[in-house]
Protein backbone atom coordinates (compact mmCIF):
# COMPACT_ATOMS: atom_id res chain seq x y z
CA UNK A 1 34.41 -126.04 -64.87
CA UNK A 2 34.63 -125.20 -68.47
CA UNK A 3 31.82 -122.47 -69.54
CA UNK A 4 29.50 -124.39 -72.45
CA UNK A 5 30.15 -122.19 -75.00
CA UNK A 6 33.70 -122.84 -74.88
CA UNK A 7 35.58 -126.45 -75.92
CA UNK A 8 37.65 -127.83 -72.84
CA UNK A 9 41.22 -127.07 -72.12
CA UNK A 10 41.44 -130.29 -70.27
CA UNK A 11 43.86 -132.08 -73.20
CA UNK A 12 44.77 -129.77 -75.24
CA UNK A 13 44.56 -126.11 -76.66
CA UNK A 14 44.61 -123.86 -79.93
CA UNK A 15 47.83 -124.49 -81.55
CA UNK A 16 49.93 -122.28 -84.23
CA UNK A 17 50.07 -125.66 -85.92
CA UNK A 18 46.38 -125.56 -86.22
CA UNK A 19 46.90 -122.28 -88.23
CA UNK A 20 49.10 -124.27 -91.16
CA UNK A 21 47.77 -126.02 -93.56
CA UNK A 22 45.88 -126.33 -96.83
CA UNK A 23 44.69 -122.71 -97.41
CA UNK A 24 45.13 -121.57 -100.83
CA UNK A 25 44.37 -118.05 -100.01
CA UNK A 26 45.72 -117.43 -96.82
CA UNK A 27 48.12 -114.03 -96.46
CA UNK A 28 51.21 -115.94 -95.78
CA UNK A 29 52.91 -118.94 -97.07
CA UNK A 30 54.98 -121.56 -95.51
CA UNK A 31 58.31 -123.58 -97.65
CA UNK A 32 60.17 -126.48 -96.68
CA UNK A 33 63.59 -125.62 -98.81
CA UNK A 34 65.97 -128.61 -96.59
CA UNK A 35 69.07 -127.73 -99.04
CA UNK A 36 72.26 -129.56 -97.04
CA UNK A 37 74.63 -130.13 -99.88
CA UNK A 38 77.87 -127.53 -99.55
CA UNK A 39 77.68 -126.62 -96.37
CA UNK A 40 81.50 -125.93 -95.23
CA UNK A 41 80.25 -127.38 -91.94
CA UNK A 42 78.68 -131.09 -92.61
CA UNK A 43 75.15 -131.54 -90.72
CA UNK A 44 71.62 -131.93 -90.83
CA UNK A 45 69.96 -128.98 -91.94
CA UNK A 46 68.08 -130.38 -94.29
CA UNK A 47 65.85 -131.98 -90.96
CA UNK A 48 64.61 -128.13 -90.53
CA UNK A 49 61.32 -127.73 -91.96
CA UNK A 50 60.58 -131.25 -90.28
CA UNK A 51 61.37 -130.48 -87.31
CA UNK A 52 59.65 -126.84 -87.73
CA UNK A 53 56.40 -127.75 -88.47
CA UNK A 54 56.27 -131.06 -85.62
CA UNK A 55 56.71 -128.44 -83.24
CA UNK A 56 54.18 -125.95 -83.82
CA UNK A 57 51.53 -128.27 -82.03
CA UNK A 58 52.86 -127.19 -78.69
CA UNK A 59 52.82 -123.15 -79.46
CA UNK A 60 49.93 -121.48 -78.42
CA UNK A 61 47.91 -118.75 -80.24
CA UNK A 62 47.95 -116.55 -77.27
CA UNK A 63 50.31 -113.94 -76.34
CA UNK A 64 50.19 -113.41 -72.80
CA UNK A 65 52.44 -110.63 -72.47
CA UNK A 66 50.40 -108.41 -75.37
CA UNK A 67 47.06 -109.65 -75.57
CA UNK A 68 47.60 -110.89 -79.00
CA UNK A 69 45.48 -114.13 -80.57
CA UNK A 70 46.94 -115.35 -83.57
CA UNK A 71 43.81 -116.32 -86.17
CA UNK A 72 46.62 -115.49 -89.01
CA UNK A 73 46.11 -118.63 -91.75
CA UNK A 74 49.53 -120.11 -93.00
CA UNK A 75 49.42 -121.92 -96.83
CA UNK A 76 51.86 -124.84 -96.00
CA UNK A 77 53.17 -125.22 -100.02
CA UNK A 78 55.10 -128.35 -98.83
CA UNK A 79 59.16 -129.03 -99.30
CA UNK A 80 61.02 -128.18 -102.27
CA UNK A 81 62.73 -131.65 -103.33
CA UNK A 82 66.03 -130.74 -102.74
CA UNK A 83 67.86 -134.28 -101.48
CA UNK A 84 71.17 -134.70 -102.92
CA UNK A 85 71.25 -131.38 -104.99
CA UNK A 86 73.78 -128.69 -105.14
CA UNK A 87 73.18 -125.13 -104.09
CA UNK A 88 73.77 -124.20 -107.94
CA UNK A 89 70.68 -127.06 -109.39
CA UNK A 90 68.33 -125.55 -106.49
CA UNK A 91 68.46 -122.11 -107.79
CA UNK A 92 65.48 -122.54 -110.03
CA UNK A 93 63.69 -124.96 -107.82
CA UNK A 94 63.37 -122.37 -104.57
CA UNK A 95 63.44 -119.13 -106.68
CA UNK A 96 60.09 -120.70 -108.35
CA UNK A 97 58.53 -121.99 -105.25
CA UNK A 98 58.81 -118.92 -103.49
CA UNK A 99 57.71 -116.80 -107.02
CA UNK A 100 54.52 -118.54 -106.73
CA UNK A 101 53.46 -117.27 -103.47
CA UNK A 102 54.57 -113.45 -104.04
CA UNK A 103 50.92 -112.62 -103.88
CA UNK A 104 50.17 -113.19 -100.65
CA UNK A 105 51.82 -110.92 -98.09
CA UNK A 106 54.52 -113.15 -96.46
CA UNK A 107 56.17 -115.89 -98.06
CA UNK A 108 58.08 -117.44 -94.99
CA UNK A 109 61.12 -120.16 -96.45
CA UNK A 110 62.68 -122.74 -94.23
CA UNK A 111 65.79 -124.57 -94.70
CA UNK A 112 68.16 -125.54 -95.17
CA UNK A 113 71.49 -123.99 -95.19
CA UNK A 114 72.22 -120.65 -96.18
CA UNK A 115 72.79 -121.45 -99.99
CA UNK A 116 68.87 -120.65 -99.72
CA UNK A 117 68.90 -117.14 -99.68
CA UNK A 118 70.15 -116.14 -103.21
CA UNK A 119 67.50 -117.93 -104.81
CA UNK A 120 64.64 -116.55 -102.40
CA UNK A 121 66.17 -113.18 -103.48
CA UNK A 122 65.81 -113.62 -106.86
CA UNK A 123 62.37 -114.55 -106.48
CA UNK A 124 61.42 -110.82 -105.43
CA UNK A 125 62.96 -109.37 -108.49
CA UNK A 126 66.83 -108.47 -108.33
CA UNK A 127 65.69 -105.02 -109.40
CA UNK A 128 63.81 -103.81 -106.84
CA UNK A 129 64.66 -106.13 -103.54
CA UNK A 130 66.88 -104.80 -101.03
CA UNK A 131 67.94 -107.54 -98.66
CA UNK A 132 68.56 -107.59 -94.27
CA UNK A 133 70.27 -110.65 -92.99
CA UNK A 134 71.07 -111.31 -89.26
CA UNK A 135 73.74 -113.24 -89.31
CA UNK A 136 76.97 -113.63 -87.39
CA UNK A 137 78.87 -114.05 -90.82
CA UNK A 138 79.21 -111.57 -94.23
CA UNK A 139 78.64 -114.80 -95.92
CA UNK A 140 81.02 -113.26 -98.44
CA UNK A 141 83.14 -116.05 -99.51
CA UNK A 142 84.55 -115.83 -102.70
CA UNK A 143 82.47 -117.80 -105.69
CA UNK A 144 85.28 -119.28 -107.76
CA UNK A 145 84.79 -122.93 -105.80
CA UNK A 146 81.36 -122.54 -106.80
CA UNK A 147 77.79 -122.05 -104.38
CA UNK A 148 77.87 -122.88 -100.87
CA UNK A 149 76.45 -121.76 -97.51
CA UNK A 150 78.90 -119.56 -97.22
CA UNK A 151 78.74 -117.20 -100.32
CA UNK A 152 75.41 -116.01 -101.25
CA UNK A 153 75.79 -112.44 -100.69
CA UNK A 154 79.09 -112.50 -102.70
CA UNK A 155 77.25 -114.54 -105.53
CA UNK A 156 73.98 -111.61 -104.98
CA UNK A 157 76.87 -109.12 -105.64
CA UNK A 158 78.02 -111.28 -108.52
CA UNK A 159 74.70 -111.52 -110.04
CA UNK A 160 74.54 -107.42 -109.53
CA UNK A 161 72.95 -106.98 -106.64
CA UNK A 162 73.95 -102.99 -105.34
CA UNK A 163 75.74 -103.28 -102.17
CA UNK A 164 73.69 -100.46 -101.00
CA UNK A 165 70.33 -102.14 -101.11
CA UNK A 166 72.13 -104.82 -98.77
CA UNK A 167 72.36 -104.55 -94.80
CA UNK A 168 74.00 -107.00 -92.67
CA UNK A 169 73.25 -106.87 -88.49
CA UNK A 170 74.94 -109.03 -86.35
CA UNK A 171 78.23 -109.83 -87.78
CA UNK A 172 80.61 -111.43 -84.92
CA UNK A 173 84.32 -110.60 -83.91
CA UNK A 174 86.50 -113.29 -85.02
CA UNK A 175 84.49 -114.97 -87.24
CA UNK A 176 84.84 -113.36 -90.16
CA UNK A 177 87.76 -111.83 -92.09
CA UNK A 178 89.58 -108.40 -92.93
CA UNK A 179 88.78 -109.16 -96.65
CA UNK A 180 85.59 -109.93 -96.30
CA UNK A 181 84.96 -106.44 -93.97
CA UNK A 182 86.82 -104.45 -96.96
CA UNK A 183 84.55 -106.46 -99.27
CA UNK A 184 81.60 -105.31 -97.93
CA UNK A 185 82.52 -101.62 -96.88
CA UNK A 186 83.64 -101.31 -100.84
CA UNK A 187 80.34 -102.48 -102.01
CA UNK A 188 78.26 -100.18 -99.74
CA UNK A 189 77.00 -102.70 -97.95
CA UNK A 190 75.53 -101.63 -94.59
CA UNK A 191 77.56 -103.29 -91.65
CA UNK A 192 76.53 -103.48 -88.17
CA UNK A 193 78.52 -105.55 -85.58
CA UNK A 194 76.58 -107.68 -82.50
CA UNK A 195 78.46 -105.46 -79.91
CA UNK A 196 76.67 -102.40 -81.56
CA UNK A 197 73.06 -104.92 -81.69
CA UNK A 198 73.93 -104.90 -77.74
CA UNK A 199 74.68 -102.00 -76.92
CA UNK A 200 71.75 -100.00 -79.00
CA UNK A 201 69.76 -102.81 -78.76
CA UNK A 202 69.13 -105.55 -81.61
CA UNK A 203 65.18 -104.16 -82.65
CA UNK A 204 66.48 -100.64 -82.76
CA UNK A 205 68.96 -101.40 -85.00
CA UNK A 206 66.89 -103.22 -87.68
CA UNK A 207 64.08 -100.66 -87.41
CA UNK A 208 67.26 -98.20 -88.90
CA UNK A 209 67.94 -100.99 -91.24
CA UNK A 210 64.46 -101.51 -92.54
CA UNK A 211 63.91 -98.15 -92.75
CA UNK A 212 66.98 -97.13 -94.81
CA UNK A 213 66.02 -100.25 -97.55
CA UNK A 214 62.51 -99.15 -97.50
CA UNK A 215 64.05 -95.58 -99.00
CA UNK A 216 65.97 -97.47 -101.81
CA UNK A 217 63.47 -100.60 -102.27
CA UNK A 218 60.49 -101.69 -103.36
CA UNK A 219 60.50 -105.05 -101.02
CA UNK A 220 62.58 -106.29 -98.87
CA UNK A 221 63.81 -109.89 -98.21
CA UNK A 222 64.74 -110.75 -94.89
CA UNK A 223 67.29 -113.75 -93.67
CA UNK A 224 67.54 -115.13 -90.49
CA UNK A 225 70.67 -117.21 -90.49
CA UNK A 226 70.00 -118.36 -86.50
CA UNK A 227 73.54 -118.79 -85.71
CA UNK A 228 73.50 -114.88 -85.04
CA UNK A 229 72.22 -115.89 -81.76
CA UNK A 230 74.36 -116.63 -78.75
CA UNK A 231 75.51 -120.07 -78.50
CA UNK A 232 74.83 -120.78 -75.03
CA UNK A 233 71.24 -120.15 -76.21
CA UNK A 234 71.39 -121.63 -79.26
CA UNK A 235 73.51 -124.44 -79.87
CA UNK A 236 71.79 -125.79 -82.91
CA UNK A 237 74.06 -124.30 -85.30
CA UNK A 238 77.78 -125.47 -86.25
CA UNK A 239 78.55 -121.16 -86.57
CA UNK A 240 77.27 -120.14 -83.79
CA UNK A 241 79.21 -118.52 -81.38
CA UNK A 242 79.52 -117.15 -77.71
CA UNK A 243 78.74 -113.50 -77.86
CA UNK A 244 75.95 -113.37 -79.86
CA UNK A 245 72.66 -111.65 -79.88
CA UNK A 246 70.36 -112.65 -77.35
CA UNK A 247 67.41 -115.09 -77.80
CA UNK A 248 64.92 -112.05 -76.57
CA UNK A 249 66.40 -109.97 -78.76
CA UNK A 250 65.76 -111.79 -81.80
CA UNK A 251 62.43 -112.52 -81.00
CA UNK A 252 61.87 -108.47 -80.65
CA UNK A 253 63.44 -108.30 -83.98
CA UNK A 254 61.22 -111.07 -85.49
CA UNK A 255 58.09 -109.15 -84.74
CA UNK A 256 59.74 -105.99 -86.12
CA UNK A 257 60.38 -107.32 -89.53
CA UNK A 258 57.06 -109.32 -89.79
CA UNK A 259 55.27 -105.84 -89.02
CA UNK A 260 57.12 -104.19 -91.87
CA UNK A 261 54.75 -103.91 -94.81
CA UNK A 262 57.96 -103.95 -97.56
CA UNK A 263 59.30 -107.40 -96.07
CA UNK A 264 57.24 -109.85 -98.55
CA UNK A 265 59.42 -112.95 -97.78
CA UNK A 266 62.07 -114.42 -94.90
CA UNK A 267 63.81 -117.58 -94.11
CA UNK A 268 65.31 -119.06 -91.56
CA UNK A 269 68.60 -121.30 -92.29
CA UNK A 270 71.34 -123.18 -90.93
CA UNK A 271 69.22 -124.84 -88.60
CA UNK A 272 70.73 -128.06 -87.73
CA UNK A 273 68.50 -130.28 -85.60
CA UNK A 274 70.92 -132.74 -85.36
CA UNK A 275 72.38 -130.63 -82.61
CA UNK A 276 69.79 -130.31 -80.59
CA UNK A 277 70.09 -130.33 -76.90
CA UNK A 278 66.98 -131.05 -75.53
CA UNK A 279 64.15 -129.15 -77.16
CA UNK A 280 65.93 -126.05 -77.57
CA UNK A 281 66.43 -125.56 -80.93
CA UNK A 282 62.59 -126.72 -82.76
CA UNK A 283 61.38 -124.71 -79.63
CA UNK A 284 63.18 -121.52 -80.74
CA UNK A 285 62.66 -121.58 -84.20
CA UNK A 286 58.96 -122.62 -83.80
CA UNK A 287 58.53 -119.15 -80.95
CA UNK A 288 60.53 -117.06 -84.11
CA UNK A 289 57.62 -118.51 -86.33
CA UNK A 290 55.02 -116.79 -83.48
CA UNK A 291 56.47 -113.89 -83.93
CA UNK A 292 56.92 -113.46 -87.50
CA UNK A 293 53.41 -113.95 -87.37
CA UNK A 294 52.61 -111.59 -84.86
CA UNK A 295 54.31 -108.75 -86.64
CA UNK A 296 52.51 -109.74 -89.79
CA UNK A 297 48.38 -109.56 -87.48
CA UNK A 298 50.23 -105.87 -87.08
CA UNK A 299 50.64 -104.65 -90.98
């Protein structure tokens, strides 16, 4: 029996997607951004914030394992309209969209491939961000081809950007290149490899991360590039490989980085439903949502 002064379980519960919606002055903010165009892969991620938000219905607000109950409100501002345009034409498009939101405390952006990033950097101010990706790639491609997915730290350095105010966790053994190591090293850029995530553990080394940009920064942008995970967990990205971080892992370091006051907007990209097996991949990126969430209820 269901006590009176509570509404029956029977059918349904409390959802996460029940915490989205229309709520101008709610702490955080959620951004479709489903850029697709350059990717040096071809897919889907465009589908991402679509397939995102139709998930969140079957998340819970309750964390069994802390105690937690999200009540945390989420401003969904919509998609940018980004079908059919270049990384280059949706600078000013997602650089705006996320602008608009930089008072609240959290403006979370969700493509999309990675050509996202640079403009949700710029949106912080290229003066005082200092920027964390996990990624399994420097994303250092060289520029003279013009924007993709695979360049927008090299075009942040371009624009800039001090290498020092830049640190990069996750980065995986052969898939990346010497130059693009020396590249980064030479800027100052702060490099740590998945073996090291592994062996000292992937929240331990953010935490060292986030705590050396907090020194140098006034805010900090965070990007989740998912295919830092391990493939056999998450096969919903075309870079992905075997001998990534694991899937626990990144959910530890999710609720990290929410929790850190300085991180005032994240995205997650290169999420390619397209490649879903199962319910794996909207289910993964919707539990990363939890606990972005989670570590913002702890600011």
């Amino acid at each position: 029996m269901t006590p009176m002064s509570q509404p029956s379980e029977a059918l349904g519960w409390r959802s996460v997607g029940d915490l989205v919606g229309q709520h101008p002055d709610a702490p955080v903010a959620l951004i479709g951004a489903p850029l697709n165009e350059r990717s040096l892969t071809p897919g889907r991620c465009d589908l991402g914030p679509k397939a995102l938000r139709a998930v969140l219905p079957r998340l819970s607000t309750y964390d069994v394992e802390t105690g937690l109950e999200l009540e945390i409100k989420v401003h969904d501002a919509g998609d940018v309209a980004l079908k059919a345009v270049s990384p280059f034409d949706a600078f000013a498009p997602v650089r705006d969209a996320v602008a608009a939101h930089a008072h609240r405390a959290l403006t979370i952006l969700v493509g999309g491939n990675n050509a996202i990033t640079r403009p949700g950097v710029h949106a912080l101010g290229l003066e005082r961000v200092g920027v964390l990706t996990l990624d399994a790639h420097f994303d250092l491609r060289d520029t003279d081809q013009g924007l993709t997915n695979g360049n927008p730290i090299q075009a942040l350095l371009d624009d800039g950007m001090d290498g020092r105010r830049i640190s990069q966790v996750g980065l995986a053994p052969f898939a990346n290149t010497r130059r693009a190591h020396e590249k980064a090293e030479a800027a100052g850029i702060s490099v740590r490899t998945a073996r090291e995530c592994r062996q000292r553990g992937l929240e331990s080394v953010v935490v060292e991360e986030l705590e050396r940009l907090s020194s140098l920064c006034e805010v900090i942008y965070v990007d989740f590039d998912i295919d830092v995970i391990d493939r056999s967990q998450w096969p919903a990205s075309p870079g992905a490989r075997p001998g990534g971080v694991s899937v626990h892992d990144f959910f530890d370091a999710a609720r990290a980085i929410g929790a850190c006051p300085k991180v005032r907007a994240v995205d997650l990209t290169e999420y390619d439903p397209s490649l879903e097996i199962g319910d794996l991949g909207s289910l993964t990126a919707g539990r990363w949502f939890c606990e972005i969430l989670s570590g913002v209820a702890a600011r």
